[in-house]
Each structure stands twice: as C-alpha cells, then as structure tokens.
Protein backbone atom coordinates (compact mmCIF):
# COMPACT_ATOMS: atom_id res chain seq x y z
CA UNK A 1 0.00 0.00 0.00
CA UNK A 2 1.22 3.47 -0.89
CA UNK A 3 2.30 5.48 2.43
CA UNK A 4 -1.35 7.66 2.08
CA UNK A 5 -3.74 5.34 0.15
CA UNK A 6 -7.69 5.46 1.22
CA UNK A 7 -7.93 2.12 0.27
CA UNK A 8 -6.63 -0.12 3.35
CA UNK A 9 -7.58 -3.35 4.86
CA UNK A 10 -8.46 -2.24 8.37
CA UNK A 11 -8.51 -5.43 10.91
CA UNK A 12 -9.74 -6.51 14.03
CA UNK A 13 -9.85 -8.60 17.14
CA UNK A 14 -12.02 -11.29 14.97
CA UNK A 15 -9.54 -11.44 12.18
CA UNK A 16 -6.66 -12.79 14.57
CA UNK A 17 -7.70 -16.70 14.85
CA UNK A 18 -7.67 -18.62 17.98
CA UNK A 19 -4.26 -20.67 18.36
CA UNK A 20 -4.70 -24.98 18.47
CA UNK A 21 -3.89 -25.75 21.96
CA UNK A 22 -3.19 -29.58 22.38
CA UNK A 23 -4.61 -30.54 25.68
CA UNK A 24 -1.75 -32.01 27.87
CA UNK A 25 -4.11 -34.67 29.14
CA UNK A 26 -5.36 -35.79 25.60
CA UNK A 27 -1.70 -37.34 25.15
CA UNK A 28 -0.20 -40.19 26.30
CA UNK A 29 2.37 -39.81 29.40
CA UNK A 30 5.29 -41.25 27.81
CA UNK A 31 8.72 -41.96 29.89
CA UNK A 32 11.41 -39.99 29.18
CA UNK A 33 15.30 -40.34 29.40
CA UNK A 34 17.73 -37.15 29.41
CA UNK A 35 20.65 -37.39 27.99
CA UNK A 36 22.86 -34.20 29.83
CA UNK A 37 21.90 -32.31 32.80
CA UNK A 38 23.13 -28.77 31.80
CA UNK A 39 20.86 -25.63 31.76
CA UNK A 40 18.72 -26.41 29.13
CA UNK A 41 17.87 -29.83 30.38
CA UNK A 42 16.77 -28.37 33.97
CA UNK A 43 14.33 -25.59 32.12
CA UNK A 44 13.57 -29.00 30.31
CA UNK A 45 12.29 -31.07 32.97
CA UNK A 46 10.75 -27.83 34.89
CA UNK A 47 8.58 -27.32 32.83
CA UNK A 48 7.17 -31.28 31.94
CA UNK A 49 6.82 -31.09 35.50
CA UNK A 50 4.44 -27.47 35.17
CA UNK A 51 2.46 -27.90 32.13
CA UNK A 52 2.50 -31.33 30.70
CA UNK A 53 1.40 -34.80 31.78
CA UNK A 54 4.96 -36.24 30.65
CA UNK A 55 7.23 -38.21 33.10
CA UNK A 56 11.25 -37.91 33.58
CA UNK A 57 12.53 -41.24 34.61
CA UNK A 58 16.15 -41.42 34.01
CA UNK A 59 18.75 -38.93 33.84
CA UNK A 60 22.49 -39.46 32.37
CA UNK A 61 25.56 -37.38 32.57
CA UNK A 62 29.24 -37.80 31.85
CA UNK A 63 30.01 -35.51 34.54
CA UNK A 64 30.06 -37.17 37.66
CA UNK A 65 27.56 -36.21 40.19
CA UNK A 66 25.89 -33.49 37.83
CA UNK A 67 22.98 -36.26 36.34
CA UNK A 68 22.25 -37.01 40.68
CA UNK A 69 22.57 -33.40 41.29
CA UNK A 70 19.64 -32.62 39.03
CA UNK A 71 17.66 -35.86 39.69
CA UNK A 72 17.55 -34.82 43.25
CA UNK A 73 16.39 -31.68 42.50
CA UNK A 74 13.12 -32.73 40.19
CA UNK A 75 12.59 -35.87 42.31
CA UNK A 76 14.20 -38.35 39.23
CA UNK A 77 15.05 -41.84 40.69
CA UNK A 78 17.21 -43.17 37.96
CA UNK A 79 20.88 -41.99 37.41
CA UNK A 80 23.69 -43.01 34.81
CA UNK A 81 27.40 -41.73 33.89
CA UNK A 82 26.79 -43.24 30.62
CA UNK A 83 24.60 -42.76 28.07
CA UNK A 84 24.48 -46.48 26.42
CA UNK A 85 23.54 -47.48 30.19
CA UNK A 86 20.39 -45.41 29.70
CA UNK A 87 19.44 -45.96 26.61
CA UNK A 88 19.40 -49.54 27.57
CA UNK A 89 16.22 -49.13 29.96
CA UNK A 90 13.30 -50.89 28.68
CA UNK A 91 11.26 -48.40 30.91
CA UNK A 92 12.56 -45.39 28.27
CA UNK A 93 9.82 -44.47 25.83
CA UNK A 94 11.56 -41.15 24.23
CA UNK A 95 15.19 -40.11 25.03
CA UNK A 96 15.68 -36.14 24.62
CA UNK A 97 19.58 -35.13 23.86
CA UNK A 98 20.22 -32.17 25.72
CA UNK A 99 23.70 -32.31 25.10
CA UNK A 100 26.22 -30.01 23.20
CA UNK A 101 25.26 -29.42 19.51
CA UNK A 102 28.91 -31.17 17.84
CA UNK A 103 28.24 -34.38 19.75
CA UNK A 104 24.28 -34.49 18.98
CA UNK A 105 24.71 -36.95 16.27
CA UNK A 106 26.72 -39.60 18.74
CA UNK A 107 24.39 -39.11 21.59
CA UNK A 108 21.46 -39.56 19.26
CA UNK A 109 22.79 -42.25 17.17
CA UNK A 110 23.14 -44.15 20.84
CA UNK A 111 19.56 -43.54 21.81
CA UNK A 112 17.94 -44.32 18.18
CA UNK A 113 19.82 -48.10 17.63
CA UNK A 114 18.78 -48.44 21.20
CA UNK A 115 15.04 -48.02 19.64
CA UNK A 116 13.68 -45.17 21.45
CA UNK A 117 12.12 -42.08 20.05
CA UNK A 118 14.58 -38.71 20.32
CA UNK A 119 13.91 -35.44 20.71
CA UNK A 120 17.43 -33.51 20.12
CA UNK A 121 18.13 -30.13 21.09
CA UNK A 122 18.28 -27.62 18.30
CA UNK A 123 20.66 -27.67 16.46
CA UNK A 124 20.23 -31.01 15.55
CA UNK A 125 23.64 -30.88 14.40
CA UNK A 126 26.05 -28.50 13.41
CA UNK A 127 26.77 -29.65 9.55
CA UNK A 128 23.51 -30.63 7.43
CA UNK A 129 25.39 -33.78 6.37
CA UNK A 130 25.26 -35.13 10.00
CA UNK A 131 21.36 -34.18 10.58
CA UNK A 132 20.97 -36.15 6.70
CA UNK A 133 22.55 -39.20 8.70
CA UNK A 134 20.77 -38.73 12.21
CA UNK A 135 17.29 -38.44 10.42
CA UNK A 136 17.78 -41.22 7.85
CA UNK A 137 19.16 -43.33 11.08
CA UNK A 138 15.94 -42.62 12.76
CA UNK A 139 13.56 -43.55 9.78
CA UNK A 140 15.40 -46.90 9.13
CA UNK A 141 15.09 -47.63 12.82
CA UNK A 142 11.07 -47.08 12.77
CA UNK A 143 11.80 -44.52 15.67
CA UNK A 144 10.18 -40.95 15.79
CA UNK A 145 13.01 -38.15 15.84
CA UNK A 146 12.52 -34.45 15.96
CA UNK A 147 14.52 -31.34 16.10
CA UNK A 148 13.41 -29.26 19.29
CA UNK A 149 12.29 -26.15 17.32
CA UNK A 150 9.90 -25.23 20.37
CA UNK A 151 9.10 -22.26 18.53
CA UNK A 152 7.03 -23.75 15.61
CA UNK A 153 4.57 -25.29 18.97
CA UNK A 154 3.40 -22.27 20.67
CA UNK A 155 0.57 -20.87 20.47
CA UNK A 156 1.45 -17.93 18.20
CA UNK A 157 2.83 -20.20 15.79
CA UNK A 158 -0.45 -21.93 14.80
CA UNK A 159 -2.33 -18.30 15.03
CA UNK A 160 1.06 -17.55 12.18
CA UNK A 161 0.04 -20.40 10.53
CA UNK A 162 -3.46 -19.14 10.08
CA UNK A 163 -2.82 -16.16 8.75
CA UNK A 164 -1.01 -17.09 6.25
CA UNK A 165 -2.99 -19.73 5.12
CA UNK A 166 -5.87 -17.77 4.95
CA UNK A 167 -3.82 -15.31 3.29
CA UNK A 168 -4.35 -12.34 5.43
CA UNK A 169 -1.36 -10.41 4.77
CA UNK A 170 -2.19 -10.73 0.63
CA UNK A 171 1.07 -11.32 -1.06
CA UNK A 172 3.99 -11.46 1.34
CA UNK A 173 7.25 -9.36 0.30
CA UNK A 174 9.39 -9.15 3.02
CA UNK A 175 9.95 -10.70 6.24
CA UNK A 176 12.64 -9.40 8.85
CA UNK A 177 13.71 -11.23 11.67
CA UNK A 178 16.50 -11.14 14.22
CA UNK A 179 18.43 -12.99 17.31
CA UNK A 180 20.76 -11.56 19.50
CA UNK A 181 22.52 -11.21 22.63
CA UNK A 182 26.05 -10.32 23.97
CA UNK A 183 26.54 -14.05 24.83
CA UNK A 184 30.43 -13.69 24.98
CA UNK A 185 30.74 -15.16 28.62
CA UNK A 186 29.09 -18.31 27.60
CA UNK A 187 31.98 -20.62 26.75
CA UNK A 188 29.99 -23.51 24.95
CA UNK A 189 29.04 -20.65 22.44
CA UNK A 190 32.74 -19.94 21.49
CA UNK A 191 34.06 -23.83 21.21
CA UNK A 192 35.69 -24.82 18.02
CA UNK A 193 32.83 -26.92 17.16
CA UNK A 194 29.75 -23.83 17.92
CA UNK A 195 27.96 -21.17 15.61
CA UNK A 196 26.43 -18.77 16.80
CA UNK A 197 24.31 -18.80 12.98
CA UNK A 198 23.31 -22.56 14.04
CA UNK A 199 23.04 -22.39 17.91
CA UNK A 200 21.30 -18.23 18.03
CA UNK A 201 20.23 -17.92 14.00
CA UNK A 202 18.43 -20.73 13.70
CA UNK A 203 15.63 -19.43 14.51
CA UNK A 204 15.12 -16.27 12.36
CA UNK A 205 16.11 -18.73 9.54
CA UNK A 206 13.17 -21.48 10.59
CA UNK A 207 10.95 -18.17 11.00
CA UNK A 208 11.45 -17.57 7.32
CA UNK A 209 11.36 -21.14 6.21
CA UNK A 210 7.82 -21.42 8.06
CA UNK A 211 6.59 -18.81 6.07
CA UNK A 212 8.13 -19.07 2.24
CA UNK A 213 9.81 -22.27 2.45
CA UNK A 214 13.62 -22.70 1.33
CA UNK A 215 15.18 -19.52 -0.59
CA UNK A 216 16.54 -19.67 -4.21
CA UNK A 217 19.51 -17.38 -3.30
CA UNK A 218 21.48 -16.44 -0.08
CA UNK A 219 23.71 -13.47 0.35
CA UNK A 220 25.25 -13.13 3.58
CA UNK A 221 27.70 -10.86 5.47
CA UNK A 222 29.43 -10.90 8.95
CA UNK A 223 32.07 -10.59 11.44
CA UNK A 224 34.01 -13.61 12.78
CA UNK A 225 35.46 -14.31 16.03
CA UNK A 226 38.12 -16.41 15.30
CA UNK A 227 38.28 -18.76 11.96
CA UNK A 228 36.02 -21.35 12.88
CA UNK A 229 33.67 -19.37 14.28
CA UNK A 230 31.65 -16.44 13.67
CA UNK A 231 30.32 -13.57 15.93
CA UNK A 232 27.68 -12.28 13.93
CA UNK A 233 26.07 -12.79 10.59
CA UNK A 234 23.20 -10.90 8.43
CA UNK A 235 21.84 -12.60 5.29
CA UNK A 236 19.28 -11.81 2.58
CA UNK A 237 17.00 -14.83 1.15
CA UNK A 238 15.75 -14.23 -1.98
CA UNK A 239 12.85 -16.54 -3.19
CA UNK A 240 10.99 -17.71 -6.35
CA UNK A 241 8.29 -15.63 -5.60
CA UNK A 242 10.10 -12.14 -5.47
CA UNK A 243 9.80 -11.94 -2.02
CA UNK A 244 12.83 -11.20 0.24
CA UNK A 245 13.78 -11.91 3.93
CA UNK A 246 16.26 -10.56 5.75
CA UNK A 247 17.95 -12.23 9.09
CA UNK A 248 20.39 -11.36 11.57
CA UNK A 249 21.95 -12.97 14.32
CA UNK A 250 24.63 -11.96 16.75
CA UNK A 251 26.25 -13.07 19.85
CA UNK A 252 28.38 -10.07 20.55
CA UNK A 253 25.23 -7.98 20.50
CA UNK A 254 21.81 -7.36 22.22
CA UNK A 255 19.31 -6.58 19.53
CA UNK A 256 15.34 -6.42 19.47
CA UNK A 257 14.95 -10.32 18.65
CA UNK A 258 11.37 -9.10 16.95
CA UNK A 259 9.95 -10.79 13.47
CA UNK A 260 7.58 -9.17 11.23
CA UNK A 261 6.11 -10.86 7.99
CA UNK A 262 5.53 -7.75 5.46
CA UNK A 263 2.45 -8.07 2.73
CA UNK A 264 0.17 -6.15 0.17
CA UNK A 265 -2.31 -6.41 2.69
CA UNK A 266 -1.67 -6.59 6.24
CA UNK A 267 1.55 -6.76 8.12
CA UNK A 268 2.38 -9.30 10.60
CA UNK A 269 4.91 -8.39 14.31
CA UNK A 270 5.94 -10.70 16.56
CA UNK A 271 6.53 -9.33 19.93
CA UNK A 272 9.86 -9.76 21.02
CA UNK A 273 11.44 -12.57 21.54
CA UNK A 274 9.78 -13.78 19.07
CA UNK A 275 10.48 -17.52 19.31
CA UNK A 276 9.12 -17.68 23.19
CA UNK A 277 5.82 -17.12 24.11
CA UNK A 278 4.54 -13.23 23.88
CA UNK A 279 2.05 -11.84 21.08
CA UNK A 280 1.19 -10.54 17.56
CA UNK A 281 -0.44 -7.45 16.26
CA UNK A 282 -1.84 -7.60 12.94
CA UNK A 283 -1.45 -4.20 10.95
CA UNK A 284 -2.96 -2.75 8.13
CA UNK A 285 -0.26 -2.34 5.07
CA UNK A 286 0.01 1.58 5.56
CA UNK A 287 2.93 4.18 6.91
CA UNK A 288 2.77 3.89 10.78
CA UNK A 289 -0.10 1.20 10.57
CA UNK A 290 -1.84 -0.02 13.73
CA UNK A 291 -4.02 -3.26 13.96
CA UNK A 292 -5.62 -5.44 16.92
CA UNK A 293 -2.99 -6.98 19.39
CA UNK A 294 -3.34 -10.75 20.30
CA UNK A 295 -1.04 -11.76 23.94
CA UNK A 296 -0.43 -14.71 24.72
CA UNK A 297 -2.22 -15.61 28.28
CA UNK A 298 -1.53 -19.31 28.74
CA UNK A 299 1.23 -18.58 31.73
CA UNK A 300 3.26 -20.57 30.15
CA UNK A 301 6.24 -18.07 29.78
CA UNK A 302 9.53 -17.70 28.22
CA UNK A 303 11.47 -20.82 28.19
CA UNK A 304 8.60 -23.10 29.67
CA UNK A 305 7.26 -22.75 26.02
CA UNK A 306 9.62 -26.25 25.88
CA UNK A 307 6.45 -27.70 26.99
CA UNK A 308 4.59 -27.66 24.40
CA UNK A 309 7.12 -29.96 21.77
CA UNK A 310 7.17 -32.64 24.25
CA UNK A 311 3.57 -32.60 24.26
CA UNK A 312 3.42 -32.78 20.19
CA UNK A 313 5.86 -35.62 20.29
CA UNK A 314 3.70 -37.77 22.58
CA UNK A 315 0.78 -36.97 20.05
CA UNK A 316 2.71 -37.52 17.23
CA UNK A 317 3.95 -40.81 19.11
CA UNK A 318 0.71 -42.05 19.65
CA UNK A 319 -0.27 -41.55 16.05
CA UNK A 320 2.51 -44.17 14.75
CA UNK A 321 4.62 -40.85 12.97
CA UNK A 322 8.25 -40.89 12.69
CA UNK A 323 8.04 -36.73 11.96
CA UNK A 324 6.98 -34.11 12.85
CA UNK A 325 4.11 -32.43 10.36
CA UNK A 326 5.24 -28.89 11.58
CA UNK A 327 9.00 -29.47 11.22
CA UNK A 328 9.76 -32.79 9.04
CA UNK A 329 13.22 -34.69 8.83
CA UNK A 330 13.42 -32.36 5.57
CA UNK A 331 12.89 -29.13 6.67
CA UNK A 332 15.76 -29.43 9.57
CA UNK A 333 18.44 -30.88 7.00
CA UNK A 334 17.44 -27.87 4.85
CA UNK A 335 17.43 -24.81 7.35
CA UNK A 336 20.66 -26.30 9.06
CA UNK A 337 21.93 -26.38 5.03
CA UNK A 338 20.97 -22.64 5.02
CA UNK A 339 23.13 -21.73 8.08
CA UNK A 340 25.99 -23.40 6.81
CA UNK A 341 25.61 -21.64 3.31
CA UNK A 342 25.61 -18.52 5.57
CA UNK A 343 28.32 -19.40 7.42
CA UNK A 344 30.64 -20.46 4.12
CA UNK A 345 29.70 -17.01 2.68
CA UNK A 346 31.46 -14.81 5.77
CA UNK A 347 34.25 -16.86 5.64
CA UNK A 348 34.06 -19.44 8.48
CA UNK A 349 36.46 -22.67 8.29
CA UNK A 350 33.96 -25.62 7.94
C-alpha cells in the first residue's frame, strides 16, 4: 500500500484466529530419558513437571555427580554416567539429547539403535550432512526423531500459521527477523565446534522457512570471532516468488529479537522474543499502521514454552509418525543447510 492510500484493509480482534492448543491430558504420558543435565535440560524437565502430563525417569551425565545433582532436585530416581547405560532401559519411551550441539549426532545415534524415540536439542547438528545421517538413522530404525524447534509449537505459531494460510497479509514481500545477545561469557558458544548462525540464527532462519519455504539465493555478510567461528552474521534470502527476507543474528550484541512478515495487505509483528511465548499485532499495510494486538495468556512463559514440543511428540507418538508435520526430517536438513551456506559465505572454516 502506498504510504497515504484510502484504500486499506483495516482489521480486528475477529480477524486474529484462535491458536490450536493440544490438551496435555489428551496425550499419552510417555517416559522420558535425558541425555545431559546442563541448563537447558533443567528448564527442560521444569517445565514437563508445570504444564504437561509427561514423566522424567532417568537422567544421564558424563560428569560425575551433575545427572544425581539434578535428579535430586526434580525428584528423578534413575541416574547413569553413561549414556548407552540409559538408553538400555526398557522403561525409556523417548530419550531427549540435551547435550552439546557437535556431539548431537553420537548421543542420538546411541539412543535411536537403542530403539527409542529422540527429541534432540536444536541444532540437531552443526553440519547438514550429520542431521541427513541422524534423520535417515531414525527412519530406518522405525523410531520418531525431531529437532526441538519449540518455537514452531506455541501458540502464536499456529495463530502464524493461520494467517497465512488464509492469506491475510495478501502477497507477502518481506519478512525481517532477528536474534541476539552479547553471549560472549558463555563458553559452549565460542568452542571450536559452535555457531552462533546454528546455535542463536536458527531461529530467524526457521521463522522464514515457516513462512516461504527454502530460498533460491542467499547473500550473507558478517564478522568472525576467530576462523572457525563467527560472531555475527546478516543474510538476505531471496525466493521464487520475489519476495525477500532478511535475518540477523549476533552473539556479541543485544538486539530487538522481533519478526515481522511484510504483505500487500496486512503486516504481521511478533513481539519480542519472538520464538518464546509473547504476542502478535496484525497491521494494516500503511505508513505507521496499527491493527488489533493478540497476547499470549496461557502462563506458560519464556522458556517453559519447551512444553509444548514434548507434548506434540507424545501426540505424534501415539499416532505411529516418525516426523513431525510442523518441522519434518526435511525441513531441519534444509534450514541447518541454510546456516551453513551462511556461514561459508562470511568466511568461516567448515
């Protein structure tokens, strides 16, 4: 729309659909196996515990005493230094690697030829060639596997979904999306195996994929930290379409970590951080546009928004899939492709 047109699609409260909520008690309460017991696996289990009907049995760690240390803490009677050992229980329904990103593969190859379901922490891996031969492991096993992109289960993802389908926004030209913080005192960030593009920008790049699929051409920029690994990056995606996206994420930096979806009729913002759950406002497609606000009131907040994967998985589970519909073996290997195209680009040793 020009900047002062009189012809605008004006919204309101009843054009912003109601999200799918999957009732926690309408899936089964599968038995779950952790494989680490750093931060991410403590949100993790926190928040099964909170919002979903799902049960932590078993908890293994390399480092000794860590794995007791947080089975103590969440009431978990079942400890192991090793991960074979765990994988091993027959009482294990679904085994979620919440270990480093460059030893995913390992850790999940142990859990899928042990025949249980995974769940691995995003990034699945760090090179798309490894998630190609995690996910094709997985499938020839008969086991379910999926990425932990939490983001593409809240709430404000299926009301995204919606609008788009029902194509709200008219034709979409432009999507902008970032991730970052000044995440320089986090070692695990800065090893010679991380990315900050996989670990931080995969999510503005899955936010993109969600919404136009895979982009015909990538041009990227950035600033690296050392030659292995970079400390920023900013792409552009071009697409078949004529639409563009642009990304950006950064670990020396602390920017908005908003996402908007442009159109020819309405415009789409994510309230910040956009891949936790918060809100949406839907605009009209002037200058300055406003447009009814949608928050999310579930109390499920920030990172407890882990619940609601585990809570897919058991559905998806129950229904005899081996992926996800929202984020298939496919999709990961391709977005994970995408980072490492970006990463190639501003000069990172691969």
């Amino acid at each position: 729309m020009a900047m002062f047109s009189d012809v605008v699609r004006r919204f309101s409260n009843s054009d912003i659909p109601t999200p799918d909520l999957l009732d926690p008690a309408s899936v089964p309460s599968l038995r779950w196996g952790i494989l680490g017991a750093g931060d991410i696996a403590d949100v993790f289990i926190d928040t099964l515990k909170k919002h979903t009907q799902q049960r932590v049995v078993a908890i293994a760690s390399k480092t000794p005493g860590k794995a007791a240390t947080l089975a103590q803490k969440y009431g978990v009677d079942q400890t192991f230094d090793s991960y074979e050992a765990l994988c091993d229980q027959n009482a294990i329904d679904v085994i979620y690697i919440a270990t480093l990103p460059h030893t995913h593969l390992a850790d999940a190859l142990i859990a899928i030829n042990s025949g249980k379901h995974v769940l691995i922490e995003k990034p699945s891996t760090i090179r798309a060639a490894d998630a190609k031969v995690l996910y094709e492991a997985a499938a020839k096993a008969g086991v379910f596997a999926m990425e932990a992109m939490w983001s593409r289960y809240l709430p404000q993802a299926s009301i995204m979904r919606k609008i788009v389908a029902q194509g709200l926004l008219g034709d979409i030209s432009l999507i902008q999306v970032d991730f970052g913080q000044d995440n320089r005192a986090i070692a695990r960030l800065w090893l010679p195996e991380a990315s900050i593009t996989q670990d931080m920008g995969i999510y503005p790049i899955a936010f993109t994929e969600q919404v136009l699929g895979l982009p015909k051409k990538i041009t990227a920029t950035g600033q690296l930290h050392n030659a292995r690994s970079e400390a920023m990056a900013s792409a552009v995606f071009e697409y078949e379409s004529g639409a563009r996206a642009v990304v950006t994420a950064s670990g020396y930096s602390h920017i908005p970590t908003r996402a908007s979806v442009s159109g020819s009729e309405g415009v789409l913002e994510v309230d910040a951080p956009f891949f936790t759950p918060s809100g949406l406002t839907l605009k009209e497609a002037v200058f300055n546009g406003t447009g009814p606000h949608w928050k999310d009131s579930t109390g499920v907040v920030g990172h407890e928004g882990l619940c609601y994967q585990a809570n897919y998985l058991a559905s998806y589970v129950s229904q005899g899939l081996l992926e996800s519909p929202f984020h298939t073996h496919a999709q990961t290997i391709a977005i994970i492709g995408i980072g490492e195209e970006i990463r190639r680009q501003i000069g990172v040793e691969l």
